[in-house]
N, C-alpha and C. Protein backbone atom coordinates (compact mmCIF):
# COMPACT_ATOMS: atom_id res chain seq x y z
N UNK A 1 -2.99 13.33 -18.83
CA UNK A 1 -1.63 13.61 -18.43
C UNK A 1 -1.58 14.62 -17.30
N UNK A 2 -2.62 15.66 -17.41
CA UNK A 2 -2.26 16.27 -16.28
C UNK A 2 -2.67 16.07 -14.79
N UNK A 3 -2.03 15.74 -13.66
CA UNK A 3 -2.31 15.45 -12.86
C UNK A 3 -2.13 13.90 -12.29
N UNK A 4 -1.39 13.15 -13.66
CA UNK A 4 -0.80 12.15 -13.17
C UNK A 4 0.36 11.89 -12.22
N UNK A 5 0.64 10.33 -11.21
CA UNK A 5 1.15 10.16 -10.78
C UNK A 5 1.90 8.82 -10.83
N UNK A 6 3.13 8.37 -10.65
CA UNK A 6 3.55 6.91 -10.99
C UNK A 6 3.21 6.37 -9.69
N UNK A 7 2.68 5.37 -10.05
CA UNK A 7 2.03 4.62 -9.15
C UNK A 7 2.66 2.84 -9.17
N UNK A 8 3.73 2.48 -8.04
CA UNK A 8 4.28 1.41 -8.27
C UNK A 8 3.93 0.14 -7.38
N UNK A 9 3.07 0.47 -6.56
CA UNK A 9 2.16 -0.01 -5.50
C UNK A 9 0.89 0.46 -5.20
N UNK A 10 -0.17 -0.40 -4.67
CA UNK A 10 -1.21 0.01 -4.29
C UNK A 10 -1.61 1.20 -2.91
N UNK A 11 -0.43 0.66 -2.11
CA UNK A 11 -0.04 1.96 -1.27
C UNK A 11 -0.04 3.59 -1.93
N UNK A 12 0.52 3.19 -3.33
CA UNK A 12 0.87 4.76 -3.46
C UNK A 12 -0.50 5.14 -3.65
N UNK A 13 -1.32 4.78 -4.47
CA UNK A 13 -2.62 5.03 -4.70
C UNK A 13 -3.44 5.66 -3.02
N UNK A 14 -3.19 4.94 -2.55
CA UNK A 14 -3.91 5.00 -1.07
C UNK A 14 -3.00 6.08 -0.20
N UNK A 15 -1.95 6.31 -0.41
CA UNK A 15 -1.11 7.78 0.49
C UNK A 15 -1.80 9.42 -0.85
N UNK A 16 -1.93 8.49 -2.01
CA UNK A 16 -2.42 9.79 -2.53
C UNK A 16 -4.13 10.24 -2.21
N UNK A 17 -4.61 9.23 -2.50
CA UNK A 17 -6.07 9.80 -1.99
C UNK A 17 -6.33 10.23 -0.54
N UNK A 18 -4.95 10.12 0.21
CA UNK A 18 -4.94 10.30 2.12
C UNK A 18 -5.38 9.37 2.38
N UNK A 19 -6.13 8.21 2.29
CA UNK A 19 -6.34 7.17 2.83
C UNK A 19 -5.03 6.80 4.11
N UNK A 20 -4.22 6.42 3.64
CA UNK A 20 -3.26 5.95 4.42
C UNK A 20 -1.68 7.25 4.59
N UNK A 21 -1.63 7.43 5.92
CA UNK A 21 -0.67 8.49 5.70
C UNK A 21 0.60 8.32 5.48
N UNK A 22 1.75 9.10 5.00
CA UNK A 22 2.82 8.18 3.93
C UNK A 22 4.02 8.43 5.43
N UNK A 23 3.46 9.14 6.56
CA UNK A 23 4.62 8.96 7.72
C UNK A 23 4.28 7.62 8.44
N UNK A 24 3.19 7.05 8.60
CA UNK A 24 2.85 5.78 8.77
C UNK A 24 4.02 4.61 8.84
N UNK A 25 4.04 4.34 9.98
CA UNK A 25 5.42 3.06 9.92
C UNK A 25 4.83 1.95 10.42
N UNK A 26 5.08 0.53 9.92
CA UNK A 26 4.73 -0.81 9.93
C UNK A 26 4.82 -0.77 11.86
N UNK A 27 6.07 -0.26 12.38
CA UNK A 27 6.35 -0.42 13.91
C UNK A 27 4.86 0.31 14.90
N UNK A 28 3.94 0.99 14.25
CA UNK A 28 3.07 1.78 14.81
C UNK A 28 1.61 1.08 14.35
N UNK A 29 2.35 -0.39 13.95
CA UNK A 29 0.50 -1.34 13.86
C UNK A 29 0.18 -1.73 14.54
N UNK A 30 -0.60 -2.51 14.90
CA UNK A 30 -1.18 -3.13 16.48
C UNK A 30 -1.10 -4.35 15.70
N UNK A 31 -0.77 -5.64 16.61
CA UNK A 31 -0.77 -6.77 15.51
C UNK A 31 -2.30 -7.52 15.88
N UNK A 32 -2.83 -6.74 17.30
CA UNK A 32 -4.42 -7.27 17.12
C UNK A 32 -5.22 -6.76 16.03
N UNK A 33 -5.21 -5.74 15.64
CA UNK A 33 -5.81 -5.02 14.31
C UNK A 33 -6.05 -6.07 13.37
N UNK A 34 -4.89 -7.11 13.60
CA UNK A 34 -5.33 -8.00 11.91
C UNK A 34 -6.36 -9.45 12.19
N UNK A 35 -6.55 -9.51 11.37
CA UNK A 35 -7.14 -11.07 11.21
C UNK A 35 -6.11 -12.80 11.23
N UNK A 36 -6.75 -13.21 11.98
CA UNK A 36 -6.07 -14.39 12.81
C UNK A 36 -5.29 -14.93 11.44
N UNK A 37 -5.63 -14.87 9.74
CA UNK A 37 -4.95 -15.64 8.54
C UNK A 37 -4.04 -14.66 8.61
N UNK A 38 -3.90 -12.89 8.78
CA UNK A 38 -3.08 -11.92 8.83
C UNK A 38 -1.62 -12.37 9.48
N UNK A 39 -2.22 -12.32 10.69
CA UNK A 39 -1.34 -12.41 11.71
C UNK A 39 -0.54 -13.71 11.31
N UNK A 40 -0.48 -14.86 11.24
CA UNK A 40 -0.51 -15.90 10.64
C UNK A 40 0.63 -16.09 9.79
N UNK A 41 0.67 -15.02 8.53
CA UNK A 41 1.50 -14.78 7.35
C UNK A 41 2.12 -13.90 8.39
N UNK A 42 2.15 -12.87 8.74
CA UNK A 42 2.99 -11.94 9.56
C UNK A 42 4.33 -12.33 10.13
N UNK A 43 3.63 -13.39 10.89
CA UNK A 43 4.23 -14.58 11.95
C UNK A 43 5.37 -15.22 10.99
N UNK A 44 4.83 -15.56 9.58
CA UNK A 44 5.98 -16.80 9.20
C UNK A 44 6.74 -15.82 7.89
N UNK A 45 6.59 -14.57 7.98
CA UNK A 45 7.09 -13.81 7.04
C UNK A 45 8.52 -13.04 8.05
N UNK A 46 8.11 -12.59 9.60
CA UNK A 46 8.98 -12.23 10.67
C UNK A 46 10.54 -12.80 9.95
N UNK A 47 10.63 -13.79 10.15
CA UNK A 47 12.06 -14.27 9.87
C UNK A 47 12.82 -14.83 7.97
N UNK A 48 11.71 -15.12 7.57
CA UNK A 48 12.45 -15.12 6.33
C UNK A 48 11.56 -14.81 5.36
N UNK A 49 12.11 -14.36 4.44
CA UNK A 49 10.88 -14.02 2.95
C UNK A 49 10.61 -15.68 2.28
N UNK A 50 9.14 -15.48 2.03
CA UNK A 50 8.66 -16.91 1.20
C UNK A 50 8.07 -16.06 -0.13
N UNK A 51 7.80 -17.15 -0.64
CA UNK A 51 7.51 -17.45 -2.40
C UNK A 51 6.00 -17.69 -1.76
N UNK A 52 4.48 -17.31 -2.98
CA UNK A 52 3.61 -17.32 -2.55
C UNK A 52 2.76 -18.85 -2.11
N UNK A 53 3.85 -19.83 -3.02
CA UNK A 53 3.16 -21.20 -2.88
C UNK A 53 4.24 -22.05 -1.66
N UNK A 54 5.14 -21.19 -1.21
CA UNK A 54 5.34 -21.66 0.30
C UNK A 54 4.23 -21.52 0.90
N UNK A 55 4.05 -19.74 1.06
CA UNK A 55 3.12 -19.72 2.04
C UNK A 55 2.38 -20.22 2.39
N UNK A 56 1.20 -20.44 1.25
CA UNK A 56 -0.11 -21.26 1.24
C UNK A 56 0.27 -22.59 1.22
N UNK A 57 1.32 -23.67 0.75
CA UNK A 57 1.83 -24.58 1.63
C UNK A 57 1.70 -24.57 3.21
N UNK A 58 2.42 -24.09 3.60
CA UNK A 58 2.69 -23.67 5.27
C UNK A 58 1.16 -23.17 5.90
N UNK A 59 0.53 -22.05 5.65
CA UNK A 59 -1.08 -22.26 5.70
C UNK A 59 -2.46 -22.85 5.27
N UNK A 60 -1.77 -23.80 4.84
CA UNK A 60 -2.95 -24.67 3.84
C UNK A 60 -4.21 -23.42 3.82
N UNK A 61 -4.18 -22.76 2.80
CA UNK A 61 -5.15 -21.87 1.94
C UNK A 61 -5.12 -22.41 0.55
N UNK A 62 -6.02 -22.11 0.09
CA UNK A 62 -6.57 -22.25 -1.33
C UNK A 62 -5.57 -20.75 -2.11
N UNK A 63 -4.83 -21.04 -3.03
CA UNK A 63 -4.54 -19.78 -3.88
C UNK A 63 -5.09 -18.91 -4.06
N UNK A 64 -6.84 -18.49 -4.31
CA UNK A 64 -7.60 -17.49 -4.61
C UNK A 64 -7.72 -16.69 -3.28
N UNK A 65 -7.83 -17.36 -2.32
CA UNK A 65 -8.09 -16.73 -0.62
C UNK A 65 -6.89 -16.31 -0.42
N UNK A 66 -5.72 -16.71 -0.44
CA UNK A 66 -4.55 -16.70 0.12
C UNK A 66 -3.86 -14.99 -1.11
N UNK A 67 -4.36 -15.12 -2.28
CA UNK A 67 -4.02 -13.94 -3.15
C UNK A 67 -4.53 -12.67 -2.33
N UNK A 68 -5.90 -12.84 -2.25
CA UNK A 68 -6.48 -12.18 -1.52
C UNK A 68 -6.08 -11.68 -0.17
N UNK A 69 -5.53 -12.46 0.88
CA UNK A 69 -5.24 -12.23 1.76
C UNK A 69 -3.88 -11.11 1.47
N UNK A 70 -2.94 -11.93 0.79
CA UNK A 70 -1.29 -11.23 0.39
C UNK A 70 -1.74 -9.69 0.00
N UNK A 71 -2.64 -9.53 -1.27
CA UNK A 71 -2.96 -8.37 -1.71
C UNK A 71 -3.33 -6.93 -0.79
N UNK A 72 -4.40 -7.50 -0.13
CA UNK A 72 -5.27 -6.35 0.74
C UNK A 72 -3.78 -5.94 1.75
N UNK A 73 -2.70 -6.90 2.29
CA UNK A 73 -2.10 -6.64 3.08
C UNK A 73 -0.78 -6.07 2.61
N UNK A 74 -0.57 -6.06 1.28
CA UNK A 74 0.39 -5.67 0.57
C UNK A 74 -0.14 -4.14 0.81
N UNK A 75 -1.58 -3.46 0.17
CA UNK A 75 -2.60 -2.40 0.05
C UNK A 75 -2.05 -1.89 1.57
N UNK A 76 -2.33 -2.37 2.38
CA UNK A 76 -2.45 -1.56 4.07
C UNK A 76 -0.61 -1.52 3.94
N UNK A 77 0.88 -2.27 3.02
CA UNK A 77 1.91 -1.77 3.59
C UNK A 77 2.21 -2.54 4.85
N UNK A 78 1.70 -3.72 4.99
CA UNK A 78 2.28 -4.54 6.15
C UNK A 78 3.30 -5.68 5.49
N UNK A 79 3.18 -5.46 4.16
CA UNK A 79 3.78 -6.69 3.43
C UNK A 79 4.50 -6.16 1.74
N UNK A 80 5.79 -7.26 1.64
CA UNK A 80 6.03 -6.32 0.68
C UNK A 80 6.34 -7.83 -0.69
N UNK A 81 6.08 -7.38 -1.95
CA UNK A 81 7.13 -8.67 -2.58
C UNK A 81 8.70 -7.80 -2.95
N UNK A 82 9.67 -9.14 -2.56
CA UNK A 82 10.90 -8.46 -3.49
C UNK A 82 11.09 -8.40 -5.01
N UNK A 83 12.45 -8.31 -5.41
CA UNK A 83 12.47 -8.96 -7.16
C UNK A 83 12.26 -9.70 -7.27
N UNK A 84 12.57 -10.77 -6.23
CA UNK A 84 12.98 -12.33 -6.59
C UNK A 84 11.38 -13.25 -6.63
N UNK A 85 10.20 -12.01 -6.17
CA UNK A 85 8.85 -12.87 -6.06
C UNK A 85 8.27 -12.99 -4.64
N UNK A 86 9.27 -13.05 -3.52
CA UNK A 86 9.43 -13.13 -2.16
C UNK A 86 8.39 -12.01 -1.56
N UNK A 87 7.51 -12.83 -0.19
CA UNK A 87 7.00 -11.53 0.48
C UNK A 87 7.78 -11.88 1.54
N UNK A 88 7.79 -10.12 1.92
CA UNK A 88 8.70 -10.13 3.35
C UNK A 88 7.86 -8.46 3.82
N UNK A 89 7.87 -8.93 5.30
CA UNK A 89 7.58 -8.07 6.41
C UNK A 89 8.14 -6.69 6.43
């Protein structure tokens, strides 16, 4: 108990260890920084929020790669889900 923190994202984990700094804004990424599947989801997330089996519809990925992909980029804060299940930019 002591020294805990609520942790509701993987971000928070990562602004607490300093990994990632919590003034950090999505507008201050480079969009070369990411990987061509990154950029990709980035691209078709820009204008509307999808459900995860749009996406990988729309990118023909395999579910396990495509989790993977959503996750790590959820982690870096380039990506978010809503209530409804939706990732959006």
């Amino acid at each position: 108990k002591n020294g805990a923190f609520p942790v509701a994202s993987g971000r928070d984990i990562l602004d607490r260890l300093g990994i990632i700094e919590k003034t950090e804004k999505k507008e201050s990424l480079v969009f070369d920084s990411f990987s061509p599947e990154e950029q990709e989801i980035i691209h078709l997330l820009e204008n509307e929020a999808l459900h995860f089996d749009e996406i990988a519809r729309r990118i023909r990925k395999d579910s396990k790669t495509l989790g993977s992909l959503l996750g790590l980029m959820e982690i870096k804060g380039v990506i978010q889900v809503n209530q409804e299940g939706n990732y959006t930019v």
